[in-house]
Each structure stands twice: as structure tokens, then as C-alpha cells.
PDB file of N, CA and C in Angstrom:
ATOM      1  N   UNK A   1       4.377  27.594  18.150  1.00  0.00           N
ATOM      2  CA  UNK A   1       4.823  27.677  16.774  1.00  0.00           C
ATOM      3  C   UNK A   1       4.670  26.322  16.060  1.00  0.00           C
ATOM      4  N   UNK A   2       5.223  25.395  17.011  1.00  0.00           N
ATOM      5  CA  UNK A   2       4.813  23.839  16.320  1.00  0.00           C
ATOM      6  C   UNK A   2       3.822  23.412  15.531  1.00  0.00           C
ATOM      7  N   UNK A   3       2.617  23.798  16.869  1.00  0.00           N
ATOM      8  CA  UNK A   3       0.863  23.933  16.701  1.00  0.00           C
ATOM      9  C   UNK A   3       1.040  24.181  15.009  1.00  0.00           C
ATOM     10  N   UNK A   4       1.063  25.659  15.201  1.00  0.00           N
ATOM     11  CA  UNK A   4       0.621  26.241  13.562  1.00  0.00           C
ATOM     12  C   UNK A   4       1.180  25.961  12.893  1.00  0.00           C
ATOM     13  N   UNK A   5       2.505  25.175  12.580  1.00  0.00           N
ATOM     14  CA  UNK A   5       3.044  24.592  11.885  1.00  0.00           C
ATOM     15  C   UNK A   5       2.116  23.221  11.161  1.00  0.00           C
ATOM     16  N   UNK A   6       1.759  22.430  12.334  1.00  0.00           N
ATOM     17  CA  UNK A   6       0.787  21.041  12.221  1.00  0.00           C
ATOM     18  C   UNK A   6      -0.545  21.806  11.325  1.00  0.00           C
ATOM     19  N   UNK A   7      -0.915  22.909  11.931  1.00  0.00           N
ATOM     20  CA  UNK A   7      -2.333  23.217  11.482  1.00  0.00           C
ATOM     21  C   UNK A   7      -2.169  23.569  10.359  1.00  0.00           C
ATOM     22  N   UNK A   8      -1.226  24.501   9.655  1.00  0.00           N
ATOM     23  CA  UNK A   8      -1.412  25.048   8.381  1.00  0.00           C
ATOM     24  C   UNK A   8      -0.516  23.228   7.201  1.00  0.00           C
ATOM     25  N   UNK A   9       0.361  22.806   7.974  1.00  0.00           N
ATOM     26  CA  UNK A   9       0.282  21.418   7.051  1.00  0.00           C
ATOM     27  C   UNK A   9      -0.903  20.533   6.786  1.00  0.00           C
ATOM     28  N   UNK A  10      -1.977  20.660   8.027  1.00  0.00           N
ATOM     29  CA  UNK A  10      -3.255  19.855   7.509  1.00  0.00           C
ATOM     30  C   UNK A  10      -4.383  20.764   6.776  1.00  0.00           C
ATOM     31  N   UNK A  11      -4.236  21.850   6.997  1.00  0.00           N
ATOM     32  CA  UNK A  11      -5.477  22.915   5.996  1.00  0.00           C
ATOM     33  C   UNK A  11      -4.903  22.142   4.577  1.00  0.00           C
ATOM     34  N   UNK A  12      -3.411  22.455   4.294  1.00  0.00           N
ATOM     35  CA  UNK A  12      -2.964  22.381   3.108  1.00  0.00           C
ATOM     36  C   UNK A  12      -2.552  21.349   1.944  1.00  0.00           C
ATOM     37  N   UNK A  13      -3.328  20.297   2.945  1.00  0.00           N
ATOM     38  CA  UNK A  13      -3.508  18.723   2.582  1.00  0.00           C
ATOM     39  C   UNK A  13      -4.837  18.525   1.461  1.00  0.00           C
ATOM     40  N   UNK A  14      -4.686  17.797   0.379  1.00  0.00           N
ATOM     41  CA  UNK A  14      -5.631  17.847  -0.027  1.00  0.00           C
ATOM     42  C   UNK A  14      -6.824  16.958   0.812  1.00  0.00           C
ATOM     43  N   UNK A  15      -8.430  16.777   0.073  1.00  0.00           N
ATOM     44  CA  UNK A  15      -9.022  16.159   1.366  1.00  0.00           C
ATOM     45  C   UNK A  15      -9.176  15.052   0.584  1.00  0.00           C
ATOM     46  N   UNK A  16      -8.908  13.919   0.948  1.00  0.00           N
ATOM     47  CA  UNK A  16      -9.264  12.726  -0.055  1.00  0.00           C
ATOM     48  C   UNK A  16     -10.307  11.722   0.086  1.00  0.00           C
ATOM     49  N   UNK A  17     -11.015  12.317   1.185  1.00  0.00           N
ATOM     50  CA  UNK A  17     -12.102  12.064   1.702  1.00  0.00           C
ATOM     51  C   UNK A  17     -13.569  12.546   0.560  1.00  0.00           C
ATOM     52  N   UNK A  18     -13.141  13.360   0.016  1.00  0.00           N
ATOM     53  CA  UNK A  18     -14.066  14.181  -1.220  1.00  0.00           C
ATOM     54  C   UNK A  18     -13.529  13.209  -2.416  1.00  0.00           C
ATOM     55  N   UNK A  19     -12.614  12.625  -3.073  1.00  0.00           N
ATOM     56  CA  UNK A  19     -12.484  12.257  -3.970  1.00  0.00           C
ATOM     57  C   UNK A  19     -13.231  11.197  -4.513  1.00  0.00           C
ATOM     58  N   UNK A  20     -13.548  11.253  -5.903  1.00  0.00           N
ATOM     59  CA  UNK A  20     -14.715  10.009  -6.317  1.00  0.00           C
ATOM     60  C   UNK A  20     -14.093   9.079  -6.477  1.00  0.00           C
ATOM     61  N   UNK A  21     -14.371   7.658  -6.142  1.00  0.00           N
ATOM     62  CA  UNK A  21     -14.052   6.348  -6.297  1.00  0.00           C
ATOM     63  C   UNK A  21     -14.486   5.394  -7.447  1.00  0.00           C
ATOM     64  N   UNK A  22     -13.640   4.852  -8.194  1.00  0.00           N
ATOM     65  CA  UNK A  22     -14.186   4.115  -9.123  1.00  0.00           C
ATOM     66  C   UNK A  22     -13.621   2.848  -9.119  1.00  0.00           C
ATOM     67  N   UNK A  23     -13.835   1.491  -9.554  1.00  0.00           N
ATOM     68  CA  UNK A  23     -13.494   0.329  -9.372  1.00  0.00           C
ATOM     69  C   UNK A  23     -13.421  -0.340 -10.354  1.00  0.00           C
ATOM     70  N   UNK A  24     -12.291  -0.883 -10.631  1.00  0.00           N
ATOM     71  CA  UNK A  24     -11.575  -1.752 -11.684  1.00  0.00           C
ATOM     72  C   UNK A  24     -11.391  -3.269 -11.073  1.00  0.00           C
ATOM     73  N   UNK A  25     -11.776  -4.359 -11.408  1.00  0.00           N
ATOM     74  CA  UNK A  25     -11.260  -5.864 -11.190  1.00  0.00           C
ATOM     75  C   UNK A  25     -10.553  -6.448 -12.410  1.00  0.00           C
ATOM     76  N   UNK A  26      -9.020  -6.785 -12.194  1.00  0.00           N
ATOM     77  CA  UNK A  26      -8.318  -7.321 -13.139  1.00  0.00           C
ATOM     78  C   UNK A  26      -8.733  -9.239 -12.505  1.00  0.00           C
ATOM     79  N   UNK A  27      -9.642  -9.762 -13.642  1.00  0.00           N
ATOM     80  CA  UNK A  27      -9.538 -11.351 -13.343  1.00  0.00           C
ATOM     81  C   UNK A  27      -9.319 -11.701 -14.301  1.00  0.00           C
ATOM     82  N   UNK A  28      -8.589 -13.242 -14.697  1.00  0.00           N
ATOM     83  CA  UNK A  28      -8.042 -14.021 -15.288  1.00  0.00           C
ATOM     84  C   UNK A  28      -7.944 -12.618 -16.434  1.00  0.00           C
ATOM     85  N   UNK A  29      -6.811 -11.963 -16.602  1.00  0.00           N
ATOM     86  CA  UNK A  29      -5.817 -10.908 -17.212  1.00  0.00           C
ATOM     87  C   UNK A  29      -6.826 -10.380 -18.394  1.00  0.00           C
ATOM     88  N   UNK A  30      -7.849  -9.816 -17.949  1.00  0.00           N
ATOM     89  CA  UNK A  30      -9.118  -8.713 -18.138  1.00  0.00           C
ATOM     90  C   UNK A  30      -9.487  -7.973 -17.306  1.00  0.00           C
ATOM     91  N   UNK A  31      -9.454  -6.502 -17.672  1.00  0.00           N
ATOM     92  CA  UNK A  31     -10.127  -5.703 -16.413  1.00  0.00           C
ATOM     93  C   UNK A  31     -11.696  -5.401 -17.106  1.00  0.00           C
ATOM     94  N   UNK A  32     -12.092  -5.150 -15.546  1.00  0.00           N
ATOM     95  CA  UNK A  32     -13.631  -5.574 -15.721  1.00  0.00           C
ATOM     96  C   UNK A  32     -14.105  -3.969 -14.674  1.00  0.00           C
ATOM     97  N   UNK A  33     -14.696  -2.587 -15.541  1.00  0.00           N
ATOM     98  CA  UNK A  33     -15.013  -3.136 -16.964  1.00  0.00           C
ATOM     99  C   UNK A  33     -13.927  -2.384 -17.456  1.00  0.00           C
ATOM    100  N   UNK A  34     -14.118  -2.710 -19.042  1.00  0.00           N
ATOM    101  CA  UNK A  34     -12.758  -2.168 -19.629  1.00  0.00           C
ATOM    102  C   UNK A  34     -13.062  -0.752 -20.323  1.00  0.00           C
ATOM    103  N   UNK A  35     -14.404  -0.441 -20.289  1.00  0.00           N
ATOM    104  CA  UNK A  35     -14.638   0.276 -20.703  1.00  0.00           C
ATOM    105  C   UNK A  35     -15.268   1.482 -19.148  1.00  0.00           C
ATOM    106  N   UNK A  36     -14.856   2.778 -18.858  1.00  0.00           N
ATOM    107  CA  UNK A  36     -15.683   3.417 -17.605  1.00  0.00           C
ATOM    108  C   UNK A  36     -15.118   5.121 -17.724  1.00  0.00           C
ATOM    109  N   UNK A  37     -16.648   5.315 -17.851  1.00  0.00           N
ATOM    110  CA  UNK A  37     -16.497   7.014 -17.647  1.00  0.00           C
ATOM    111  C   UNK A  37     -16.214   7.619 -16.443  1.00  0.00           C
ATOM    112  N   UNK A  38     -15.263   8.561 -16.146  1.00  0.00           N
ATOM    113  CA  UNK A  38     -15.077   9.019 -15.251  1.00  0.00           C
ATOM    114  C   UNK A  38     -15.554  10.944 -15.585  1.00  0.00           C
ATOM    115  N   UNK A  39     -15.416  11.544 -14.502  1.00  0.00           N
ATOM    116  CA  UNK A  39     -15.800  12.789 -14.753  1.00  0.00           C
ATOM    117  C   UNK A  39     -14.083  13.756 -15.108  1.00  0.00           C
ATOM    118  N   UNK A  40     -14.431  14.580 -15.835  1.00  0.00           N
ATOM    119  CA  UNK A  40     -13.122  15.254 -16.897  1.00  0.00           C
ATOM    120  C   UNK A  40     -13.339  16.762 -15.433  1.00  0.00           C
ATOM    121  N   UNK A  41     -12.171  17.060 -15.489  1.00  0.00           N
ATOM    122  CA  UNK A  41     -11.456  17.831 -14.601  1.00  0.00           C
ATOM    123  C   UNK A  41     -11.444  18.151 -13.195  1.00  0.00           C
ATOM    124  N   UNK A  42     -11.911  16.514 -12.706  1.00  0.00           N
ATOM    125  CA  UNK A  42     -11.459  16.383 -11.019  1.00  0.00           C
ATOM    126  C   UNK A  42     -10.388  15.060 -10.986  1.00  0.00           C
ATOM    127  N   UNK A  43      -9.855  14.906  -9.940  1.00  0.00           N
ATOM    128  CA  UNK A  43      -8.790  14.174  -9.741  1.00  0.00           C
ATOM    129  C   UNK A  43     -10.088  13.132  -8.894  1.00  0.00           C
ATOM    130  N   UNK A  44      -9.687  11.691  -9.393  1.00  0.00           N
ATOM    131  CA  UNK A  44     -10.387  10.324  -8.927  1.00  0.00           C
ATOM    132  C   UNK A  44      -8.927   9.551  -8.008  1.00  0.00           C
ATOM    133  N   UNK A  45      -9.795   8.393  -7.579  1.00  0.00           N
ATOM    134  CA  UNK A  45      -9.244   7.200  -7.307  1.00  0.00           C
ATOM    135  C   UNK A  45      -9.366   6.423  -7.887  1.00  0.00           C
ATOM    136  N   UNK A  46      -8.590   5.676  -7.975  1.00  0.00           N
ATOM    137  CA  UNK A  46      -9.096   4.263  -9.014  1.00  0.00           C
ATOM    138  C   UNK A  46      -8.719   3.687  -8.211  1.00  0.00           C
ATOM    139  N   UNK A  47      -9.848   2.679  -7.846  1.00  0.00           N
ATOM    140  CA  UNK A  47      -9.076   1.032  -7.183  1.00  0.00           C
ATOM    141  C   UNK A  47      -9.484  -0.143  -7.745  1.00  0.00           C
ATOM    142  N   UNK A  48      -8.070  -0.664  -7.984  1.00  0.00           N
ATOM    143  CA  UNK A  48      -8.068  -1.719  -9.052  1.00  0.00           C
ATOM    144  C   UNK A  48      -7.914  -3.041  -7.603  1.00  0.00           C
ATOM    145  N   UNK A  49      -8.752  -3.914  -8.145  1.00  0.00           N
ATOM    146  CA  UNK A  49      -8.905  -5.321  -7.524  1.00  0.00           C
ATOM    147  C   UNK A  49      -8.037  -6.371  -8.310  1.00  0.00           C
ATOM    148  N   UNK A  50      -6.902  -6.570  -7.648  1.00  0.00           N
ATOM    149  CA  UNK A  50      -6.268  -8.186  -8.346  1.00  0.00           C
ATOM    150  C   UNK A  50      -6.512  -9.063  -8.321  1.00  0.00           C
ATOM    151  N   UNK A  51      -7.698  -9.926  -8.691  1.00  0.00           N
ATOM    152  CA  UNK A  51      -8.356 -11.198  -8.455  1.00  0.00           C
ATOM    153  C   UNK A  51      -7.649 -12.417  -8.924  1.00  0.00           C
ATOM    154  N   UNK A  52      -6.449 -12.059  -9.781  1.00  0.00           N
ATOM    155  CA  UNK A  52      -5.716 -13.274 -10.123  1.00  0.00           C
ATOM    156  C   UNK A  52      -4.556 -13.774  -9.410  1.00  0.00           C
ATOM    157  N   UNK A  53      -4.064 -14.329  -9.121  1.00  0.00           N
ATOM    158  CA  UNK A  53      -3.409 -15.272  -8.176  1.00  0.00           C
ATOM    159  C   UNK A  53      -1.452 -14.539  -8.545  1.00  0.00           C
ATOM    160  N   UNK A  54      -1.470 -14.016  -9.857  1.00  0.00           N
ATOM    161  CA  UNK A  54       0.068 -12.992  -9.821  1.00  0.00           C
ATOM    162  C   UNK A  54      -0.504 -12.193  -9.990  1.00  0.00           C
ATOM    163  N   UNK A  55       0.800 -10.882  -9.720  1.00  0.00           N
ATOM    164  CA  UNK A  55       0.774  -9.728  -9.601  1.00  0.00           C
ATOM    165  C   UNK A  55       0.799  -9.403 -11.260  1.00  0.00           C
ATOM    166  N   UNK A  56       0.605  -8.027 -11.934  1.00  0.00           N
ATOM    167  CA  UNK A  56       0.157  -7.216 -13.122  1.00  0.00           C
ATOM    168  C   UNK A  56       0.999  -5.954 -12.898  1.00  0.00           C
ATOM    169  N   UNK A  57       0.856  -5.666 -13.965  1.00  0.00           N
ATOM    170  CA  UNK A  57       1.298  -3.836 -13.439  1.00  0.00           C
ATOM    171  C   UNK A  57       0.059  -2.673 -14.822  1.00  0.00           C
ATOM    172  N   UNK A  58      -0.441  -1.936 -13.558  1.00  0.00           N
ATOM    173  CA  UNK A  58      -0.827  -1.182 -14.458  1.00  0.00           C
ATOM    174  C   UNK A  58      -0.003   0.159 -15.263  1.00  0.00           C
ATOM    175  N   UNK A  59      -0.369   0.023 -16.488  1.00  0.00           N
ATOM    176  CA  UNK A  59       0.701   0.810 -17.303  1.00  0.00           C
ATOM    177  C   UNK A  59      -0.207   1.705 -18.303  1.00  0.00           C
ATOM    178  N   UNK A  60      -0.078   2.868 -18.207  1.00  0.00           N
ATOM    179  CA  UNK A  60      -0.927   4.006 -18.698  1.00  0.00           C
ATOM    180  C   UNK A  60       0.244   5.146 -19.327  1.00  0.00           C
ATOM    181  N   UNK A  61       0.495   5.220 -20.446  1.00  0.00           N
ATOM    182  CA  UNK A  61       1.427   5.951 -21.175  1.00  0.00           C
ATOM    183  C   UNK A  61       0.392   7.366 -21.159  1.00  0.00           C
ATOM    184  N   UNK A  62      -1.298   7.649 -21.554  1.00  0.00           N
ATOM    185  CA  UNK A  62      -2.096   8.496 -21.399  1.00  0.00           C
ATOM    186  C   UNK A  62      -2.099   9.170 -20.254  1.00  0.00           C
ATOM    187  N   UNK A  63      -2.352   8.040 -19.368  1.00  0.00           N
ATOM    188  CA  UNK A  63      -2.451   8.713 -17.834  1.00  0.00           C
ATOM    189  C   UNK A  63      -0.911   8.732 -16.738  1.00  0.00           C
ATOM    190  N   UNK A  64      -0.059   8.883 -17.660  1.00  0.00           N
ATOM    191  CA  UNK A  64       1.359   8.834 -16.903  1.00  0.00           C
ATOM    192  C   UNK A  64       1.004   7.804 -15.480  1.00  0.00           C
ATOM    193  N   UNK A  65       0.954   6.913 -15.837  1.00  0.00           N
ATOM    194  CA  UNK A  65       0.694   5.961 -14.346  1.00  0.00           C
ATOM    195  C   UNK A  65       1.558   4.758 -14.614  1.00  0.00           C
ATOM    196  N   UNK A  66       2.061   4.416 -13.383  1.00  0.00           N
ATOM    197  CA  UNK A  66       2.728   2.912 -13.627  1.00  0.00           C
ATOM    198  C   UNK A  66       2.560   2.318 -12.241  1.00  0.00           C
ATOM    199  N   UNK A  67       1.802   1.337 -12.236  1.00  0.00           N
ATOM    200  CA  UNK A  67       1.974   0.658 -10.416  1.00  0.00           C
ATOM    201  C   UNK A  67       1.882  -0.970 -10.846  1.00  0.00           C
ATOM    202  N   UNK A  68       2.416  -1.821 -10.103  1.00  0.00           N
ATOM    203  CA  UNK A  68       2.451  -3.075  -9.469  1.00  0.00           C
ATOM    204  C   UNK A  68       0.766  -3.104  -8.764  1.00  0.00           C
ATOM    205  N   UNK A  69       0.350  -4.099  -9.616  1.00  0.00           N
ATOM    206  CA  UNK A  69      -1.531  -4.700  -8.720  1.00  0.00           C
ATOM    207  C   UNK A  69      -0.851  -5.994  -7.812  1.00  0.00           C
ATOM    208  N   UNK A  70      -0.538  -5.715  -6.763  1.00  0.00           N
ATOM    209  CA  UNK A  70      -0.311  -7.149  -6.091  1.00  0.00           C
ATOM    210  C   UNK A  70      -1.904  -7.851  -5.819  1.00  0.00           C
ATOM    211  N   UNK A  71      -1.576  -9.117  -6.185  1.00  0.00           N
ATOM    212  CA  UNK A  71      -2.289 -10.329  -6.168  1.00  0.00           C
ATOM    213  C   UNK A  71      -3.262 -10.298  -5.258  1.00  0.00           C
ATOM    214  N   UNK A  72      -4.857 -10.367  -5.312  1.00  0.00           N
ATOM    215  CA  UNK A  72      -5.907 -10.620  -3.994  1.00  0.00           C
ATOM    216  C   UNK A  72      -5.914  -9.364  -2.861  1.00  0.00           C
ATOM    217  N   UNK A  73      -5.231  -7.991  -3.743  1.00  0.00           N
ATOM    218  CA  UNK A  73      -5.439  -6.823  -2.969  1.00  0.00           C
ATOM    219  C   UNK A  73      -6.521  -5.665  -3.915  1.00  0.00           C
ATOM    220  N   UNK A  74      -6.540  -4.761  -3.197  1.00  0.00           N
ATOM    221  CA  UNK A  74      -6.889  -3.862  -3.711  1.00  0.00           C
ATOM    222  C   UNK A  74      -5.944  -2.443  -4.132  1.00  0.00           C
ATOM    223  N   UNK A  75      -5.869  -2.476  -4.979  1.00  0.00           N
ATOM    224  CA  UNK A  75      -4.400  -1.107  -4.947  1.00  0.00           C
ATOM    225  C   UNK A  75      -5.332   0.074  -5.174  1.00  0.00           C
ATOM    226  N   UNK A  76      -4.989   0.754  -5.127  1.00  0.00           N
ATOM    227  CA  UNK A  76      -4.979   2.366  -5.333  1.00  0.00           C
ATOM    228  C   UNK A  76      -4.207   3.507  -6.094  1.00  0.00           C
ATOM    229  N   UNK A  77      -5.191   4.029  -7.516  1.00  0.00           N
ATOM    230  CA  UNK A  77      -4.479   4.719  -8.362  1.00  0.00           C
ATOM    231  C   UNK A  77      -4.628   5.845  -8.483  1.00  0.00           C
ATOM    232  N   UNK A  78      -4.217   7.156  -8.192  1.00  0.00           N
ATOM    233  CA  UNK A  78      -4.757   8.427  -8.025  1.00  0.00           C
ATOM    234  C   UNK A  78      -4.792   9.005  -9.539  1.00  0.00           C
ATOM    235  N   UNK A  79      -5.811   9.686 -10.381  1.00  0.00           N
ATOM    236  CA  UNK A  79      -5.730  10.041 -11.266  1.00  0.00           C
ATOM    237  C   UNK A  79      -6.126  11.301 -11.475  1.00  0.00           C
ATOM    238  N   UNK A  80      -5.343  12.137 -12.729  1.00  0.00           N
ATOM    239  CA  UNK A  80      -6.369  13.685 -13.342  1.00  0.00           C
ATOM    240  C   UNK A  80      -5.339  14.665 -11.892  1.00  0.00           C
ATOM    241  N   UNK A  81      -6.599  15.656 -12.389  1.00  0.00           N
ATOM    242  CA  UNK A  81      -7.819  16.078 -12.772  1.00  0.00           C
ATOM    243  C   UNK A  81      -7.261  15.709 -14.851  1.00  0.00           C
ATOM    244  N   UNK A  82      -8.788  15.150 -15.126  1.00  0.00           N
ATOM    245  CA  UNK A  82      -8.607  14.752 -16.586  1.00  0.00           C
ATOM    246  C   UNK A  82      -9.357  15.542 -17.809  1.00  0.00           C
ATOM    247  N   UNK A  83      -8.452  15.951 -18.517  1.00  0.00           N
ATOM    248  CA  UNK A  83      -9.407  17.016 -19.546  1.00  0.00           C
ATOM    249  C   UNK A  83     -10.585  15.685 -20.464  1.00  0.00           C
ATOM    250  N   UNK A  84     -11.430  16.046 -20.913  1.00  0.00           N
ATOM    251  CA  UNK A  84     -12.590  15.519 -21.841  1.00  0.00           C
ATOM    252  C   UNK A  84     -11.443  14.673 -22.784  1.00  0.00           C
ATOM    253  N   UNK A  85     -11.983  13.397 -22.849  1.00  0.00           N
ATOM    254  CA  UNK A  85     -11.201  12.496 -24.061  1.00  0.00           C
ATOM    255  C   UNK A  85     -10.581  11.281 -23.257  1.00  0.00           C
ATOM    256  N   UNK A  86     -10.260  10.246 -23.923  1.00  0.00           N
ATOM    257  CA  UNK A  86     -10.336   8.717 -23.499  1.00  0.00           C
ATOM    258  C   UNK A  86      -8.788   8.614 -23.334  1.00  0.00           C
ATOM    259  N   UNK A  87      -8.525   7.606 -22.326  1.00  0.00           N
ATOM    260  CA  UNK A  87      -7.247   7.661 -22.212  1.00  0.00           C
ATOM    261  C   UNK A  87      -6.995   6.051 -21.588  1.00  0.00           C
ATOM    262  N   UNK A  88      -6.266   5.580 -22.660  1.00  0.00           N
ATOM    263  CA  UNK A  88      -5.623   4.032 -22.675  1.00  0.00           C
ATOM    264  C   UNK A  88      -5.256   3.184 -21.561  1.00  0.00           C
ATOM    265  N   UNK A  89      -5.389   2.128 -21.047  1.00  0.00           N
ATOM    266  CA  UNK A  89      -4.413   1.176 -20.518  1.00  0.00           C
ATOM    267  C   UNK A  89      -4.462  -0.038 -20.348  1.00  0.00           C
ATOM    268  N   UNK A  90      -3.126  -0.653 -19.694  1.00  0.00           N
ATOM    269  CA  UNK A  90      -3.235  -2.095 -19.712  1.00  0.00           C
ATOM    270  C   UNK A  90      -2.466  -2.672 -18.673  1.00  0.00           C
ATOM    271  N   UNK A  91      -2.600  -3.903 -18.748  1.00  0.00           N
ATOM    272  CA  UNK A  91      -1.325  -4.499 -17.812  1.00  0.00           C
ATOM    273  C   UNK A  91       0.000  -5.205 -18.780  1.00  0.00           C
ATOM    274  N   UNK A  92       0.944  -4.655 -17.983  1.00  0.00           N
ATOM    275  CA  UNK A  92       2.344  -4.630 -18.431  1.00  0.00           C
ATOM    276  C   UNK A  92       2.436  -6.084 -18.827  1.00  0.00           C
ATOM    277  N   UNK A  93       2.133  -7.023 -18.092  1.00  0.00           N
ATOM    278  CA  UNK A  93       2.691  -9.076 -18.421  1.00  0.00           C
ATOM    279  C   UNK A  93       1.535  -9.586 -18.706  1.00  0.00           C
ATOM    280  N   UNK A  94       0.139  -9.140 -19.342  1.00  0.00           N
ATOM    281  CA  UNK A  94      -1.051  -9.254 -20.511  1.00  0.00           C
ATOM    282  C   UNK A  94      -1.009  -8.177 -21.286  1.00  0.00           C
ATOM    283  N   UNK A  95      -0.147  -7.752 -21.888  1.00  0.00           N
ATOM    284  CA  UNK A  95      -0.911  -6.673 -22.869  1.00  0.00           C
ATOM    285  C   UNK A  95      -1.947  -6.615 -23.677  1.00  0.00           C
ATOM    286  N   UNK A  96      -2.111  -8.082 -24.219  1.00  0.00           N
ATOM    287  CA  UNK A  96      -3.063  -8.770 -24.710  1.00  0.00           C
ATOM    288  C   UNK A  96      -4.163  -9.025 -24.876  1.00  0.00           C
ATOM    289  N   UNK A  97      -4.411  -8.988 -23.190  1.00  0.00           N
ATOM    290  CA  UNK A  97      -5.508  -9.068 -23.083  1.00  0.00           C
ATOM    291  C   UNK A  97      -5.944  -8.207 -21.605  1.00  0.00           C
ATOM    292  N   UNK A  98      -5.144  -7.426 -21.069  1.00  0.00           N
ATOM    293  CA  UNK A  98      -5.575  -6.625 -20.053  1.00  0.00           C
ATOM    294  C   UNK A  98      -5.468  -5.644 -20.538  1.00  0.00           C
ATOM    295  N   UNK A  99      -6.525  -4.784 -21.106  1.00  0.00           N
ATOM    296  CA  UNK A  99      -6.631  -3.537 -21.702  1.00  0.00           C
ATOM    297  C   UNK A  99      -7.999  -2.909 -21.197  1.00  0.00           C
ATOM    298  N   UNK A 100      -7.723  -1.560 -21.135  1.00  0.00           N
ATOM    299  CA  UNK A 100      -9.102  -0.682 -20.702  1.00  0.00           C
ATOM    300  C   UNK A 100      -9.168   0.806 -21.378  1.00  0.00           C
ATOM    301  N   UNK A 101     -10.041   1.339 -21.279  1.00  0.00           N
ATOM    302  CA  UNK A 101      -9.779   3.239 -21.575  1.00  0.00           C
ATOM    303  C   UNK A 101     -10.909   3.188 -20.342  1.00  0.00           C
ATOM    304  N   UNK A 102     -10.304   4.566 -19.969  1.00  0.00           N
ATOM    305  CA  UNK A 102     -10.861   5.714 -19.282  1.00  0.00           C
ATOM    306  C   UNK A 102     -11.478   6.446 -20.005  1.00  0.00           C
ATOM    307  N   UNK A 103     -12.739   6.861 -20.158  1.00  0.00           N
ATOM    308  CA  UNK A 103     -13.046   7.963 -20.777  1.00  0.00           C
ATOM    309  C   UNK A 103     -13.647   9.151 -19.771  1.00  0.00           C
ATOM    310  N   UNK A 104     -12.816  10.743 -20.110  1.00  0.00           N
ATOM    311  CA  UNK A 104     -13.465  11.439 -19.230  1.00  0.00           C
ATOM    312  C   UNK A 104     -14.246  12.404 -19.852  1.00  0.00           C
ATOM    313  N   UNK A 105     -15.803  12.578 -19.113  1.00  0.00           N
ATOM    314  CA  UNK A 105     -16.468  12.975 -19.721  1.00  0.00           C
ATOM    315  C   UNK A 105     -16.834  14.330 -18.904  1.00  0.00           C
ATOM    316  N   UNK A 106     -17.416  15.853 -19.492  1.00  0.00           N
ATOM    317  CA  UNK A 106     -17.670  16.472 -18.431  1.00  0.00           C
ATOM    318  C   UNK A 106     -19.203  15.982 -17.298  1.00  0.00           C
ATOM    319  N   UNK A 107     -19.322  16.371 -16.063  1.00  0.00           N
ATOM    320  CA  UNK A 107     -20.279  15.804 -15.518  1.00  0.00           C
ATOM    321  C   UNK A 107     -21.498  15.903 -16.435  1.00  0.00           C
ATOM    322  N   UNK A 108     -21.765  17.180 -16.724  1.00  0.00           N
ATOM    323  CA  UNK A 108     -23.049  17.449 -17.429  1.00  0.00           C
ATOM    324  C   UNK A 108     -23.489  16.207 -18.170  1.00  0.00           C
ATOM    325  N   UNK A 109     -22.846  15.674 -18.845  1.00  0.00           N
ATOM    326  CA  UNK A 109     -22.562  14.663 -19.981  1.00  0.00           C
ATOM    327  C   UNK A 109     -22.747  13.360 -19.646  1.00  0.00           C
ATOM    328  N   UNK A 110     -22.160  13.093 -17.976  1.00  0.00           N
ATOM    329  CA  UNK A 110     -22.476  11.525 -17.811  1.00  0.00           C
ATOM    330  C   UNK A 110     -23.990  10.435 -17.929  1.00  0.00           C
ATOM    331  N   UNK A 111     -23.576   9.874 -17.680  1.00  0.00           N
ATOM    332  CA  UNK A 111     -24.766   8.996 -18.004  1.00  0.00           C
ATOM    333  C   UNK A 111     -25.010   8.198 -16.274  1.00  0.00           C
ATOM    334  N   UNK A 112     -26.131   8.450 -16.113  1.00  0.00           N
ATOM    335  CA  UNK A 112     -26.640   8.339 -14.400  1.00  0.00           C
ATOM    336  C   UNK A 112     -26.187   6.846 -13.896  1.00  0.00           C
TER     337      UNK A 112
END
């Protein structure tokens, strides 16, 4: 009974092994790039690179997201699935100047 217990919790896992990866570098309190299409109605990763020496927080009122970028890591932001249309963000202690959009586009639409 255990068994099928384990087995039907891992069928019912999503696979995140399939998910598309995209890459953000926050340096000296700019993310780079600030501008990046993603594809509109699958769920991504985002991994944001902290290249600056403090920590940031990414803050997305669009994409309901809020995380801490600790310093010289790589974090990890799960996003979507995202309907078609651009969606804001920044870091919480640069607002200033750490700003980006997401734009999600359908695949058909991207640009290679």
C-alpha cells in the first residue's frame, strides 16, 4: 500500500525537468536583459543571477512573485502559465534602476 502511495505521489508531481529556462543577471542594480520574451501559457523558470555583492528582492505585483536574490547565487523563480501581454518588475532596494518586463508571447509569435 505504501508502494502505491509513493508511486501515485510521483506520477502526480509535476515534471520540472520539461520546464523552459530563462536567465536574468541582476549586476550593479540592472537586470540584464530587462527586456525577454517568454512563451504565454506554459509555466517557466526564471533564474535570476545576483552578481552584486547584496542581496535584492525580486518584486512582481504582475506576476504575484516576491523572493530575496541572495548575493553571487543563482535563485530560482517559477512563473505562469502566462496569458499573452507584458508583465512588470523590479528589485525591491533599486527600484530605480532594477526594472524589467516579461513579455509573453504565444510560441507561434516568438522570435527564433
Amino acid at each position: 500500500m505504501q508502494r502505491l502511495i509513493w508511486i501515485l505521489l510521483l506520477l502526480s508531481m509535476p515534471t520540472f525537468a520539461e520546464l523552459k529556462e530563462f536567465k536574468l543577471v541582476l549586476k550593479d542594480h540592472l537586470f540584464y536583459p530587462a527586456r525577454m520574451e517568454v512563451p504565454s501559457g506554459e509555466k517557466i523558470r526564471l533564474l535570476v543571477h545576483n552578481l552584486d555583492g547584496d542581496p535584492e528582492e525580486f518584486d512582481s505585483f504582475d506576476l504575484n512573485r516576491e523572493k530575496v536574490l541572495f548575493p553571487g547565487r543563482i535563485n530560482v523563480i517559477y512563473v505562469g502559465p502566462l496569458a499573452p501581454g507584458e508583465y512588470f518588475f523590479f528589485g525591491e532596494f533599486a527600484p530605480d534602476t532594477a526594472r524589467g518586463t516579461l513579455v509573453a508571447v504565444p510560441i507561434e509569435e516568438q522570435k527564433p
